[in-house]
Protein backbone atom coordinates (compact mmCIF):
# COMPACT_ATOMS: atom_id res chain seq x y z
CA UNK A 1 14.26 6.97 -0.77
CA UNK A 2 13.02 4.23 1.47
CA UNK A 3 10.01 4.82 3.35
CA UNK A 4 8.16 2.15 5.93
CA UNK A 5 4.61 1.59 5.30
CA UNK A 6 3.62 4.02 7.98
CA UNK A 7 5.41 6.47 6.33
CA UNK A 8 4.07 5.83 2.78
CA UNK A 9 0.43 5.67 4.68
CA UNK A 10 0.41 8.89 5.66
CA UNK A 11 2.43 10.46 2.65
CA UNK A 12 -0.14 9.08 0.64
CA UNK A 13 -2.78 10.06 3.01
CA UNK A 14 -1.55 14.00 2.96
CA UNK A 15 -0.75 14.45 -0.91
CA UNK A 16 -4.56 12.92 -1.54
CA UNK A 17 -5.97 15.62 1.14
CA UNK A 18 -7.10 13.12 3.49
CA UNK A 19 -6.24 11.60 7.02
CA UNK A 20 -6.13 8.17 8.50
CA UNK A 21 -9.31 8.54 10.08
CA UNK A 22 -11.45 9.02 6.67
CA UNK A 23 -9.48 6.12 5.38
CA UNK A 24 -10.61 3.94 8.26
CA UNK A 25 -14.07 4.60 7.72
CA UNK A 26 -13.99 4.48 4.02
CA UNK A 27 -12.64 1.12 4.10
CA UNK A 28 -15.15 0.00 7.04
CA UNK A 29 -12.72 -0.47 10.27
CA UNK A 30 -12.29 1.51 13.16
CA UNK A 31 -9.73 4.46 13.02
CA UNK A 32 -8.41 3.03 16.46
CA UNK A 33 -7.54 -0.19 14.87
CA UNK A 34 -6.18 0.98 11.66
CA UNK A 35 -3.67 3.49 13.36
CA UNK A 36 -2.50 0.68 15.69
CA UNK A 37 -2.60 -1.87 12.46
CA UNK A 38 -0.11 0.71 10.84
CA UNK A 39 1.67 1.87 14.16
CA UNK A 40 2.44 -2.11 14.54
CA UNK A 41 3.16 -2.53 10.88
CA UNK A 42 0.52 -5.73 10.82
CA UNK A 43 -1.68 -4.85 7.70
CA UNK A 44 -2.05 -7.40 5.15
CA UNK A 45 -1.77 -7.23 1.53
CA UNK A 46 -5.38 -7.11 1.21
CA UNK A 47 -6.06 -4.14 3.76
CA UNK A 48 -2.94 -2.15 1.89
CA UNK A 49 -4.69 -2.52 -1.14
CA UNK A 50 -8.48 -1.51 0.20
CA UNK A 51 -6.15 1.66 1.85
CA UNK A 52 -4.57 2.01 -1.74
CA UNK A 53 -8.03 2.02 -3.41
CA UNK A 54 -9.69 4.42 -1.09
CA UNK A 55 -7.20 6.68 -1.76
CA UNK A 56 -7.72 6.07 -5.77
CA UNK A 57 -4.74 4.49 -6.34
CA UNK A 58 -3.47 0.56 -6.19
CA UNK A 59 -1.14 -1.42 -4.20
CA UNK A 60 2.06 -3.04 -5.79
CA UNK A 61 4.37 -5.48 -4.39
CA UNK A 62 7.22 -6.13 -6.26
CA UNK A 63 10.40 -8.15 -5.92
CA UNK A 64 13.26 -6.97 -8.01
CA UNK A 65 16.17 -8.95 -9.10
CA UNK A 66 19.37 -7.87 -10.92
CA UNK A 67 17.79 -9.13 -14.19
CA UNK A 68 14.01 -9.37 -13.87
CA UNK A 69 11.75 -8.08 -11.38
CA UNK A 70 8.08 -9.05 -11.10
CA UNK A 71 5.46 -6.91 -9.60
CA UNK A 72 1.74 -8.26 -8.41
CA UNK A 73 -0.92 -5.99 -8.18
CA UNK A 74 -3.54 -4.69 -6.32
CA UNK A 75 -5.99 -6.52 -8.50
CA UNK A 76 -3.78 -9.71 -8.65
CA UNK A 77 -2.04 -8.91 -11.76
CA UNK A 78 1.54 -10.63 -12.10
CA UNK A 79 3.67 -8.09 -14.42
CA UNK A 80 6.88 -9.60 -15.23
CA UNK A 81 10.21 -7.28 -16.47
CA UNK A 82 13.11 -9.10 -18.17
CA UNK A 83 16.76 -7.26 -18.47
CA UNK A 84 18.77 -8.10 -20.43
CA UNK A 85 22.85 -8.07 -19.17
C-alpha cells in the first residue's frame, strides 16, 4: 500500500484521535498553513518529523535497495540493513 504524505497525515492524524488543526497548534504554526503545506505536499523533513512527534511517534525516511536499505530517523539516526543474495 502506497500512500502520499497527505494521506499518511491524516491516517496518522485519525488512528491517534486527533485532527490537523491540533497538530498545527501543537507544533506552533497556523492550521491554515499546515493544511496548505500538506495540500501542496511542501513540508520538510524537519516539519514531518515535529508532525510525527506530536503525534508520539517519529519520522523515517528510508531508501531501499535490492540488497541494503538504509533508513534515517527522526532524531538523525542512520540505521543501515545488509541482505545478503
Amino acid at each position: 500500500m502506497n500512500l502520499d504524505i497527505e494521506q499518511m497525515i491524516y491516517t496518522a492524524a485519525m488512528f491517534c484521535n486527533t485532527n490537523v488543526r491540533e497538530i498545527a497548534r501543537t507544533i506552533g504554526m497556523a492550521p491554515s498553513n499546515l493544511y496548505r503545506k500538506i495540500r501542496c505536499n511542501t513540508l520538510k523533513p524537519g516539519e514531518l518529523s515535529k508532525i510525527a512527534e506530536a503525534l508520539g511517534g517519529e519520522y523515517i525516511f528510508c531508501f531501499s535497495f535490492p540488497n541494503f536499505r538504509f533508513n534515517i530517523s527522526s532524531k538523525y539516526r542512520v540505521f543501515i540493513t545488509v541482505y545478503t543474495l
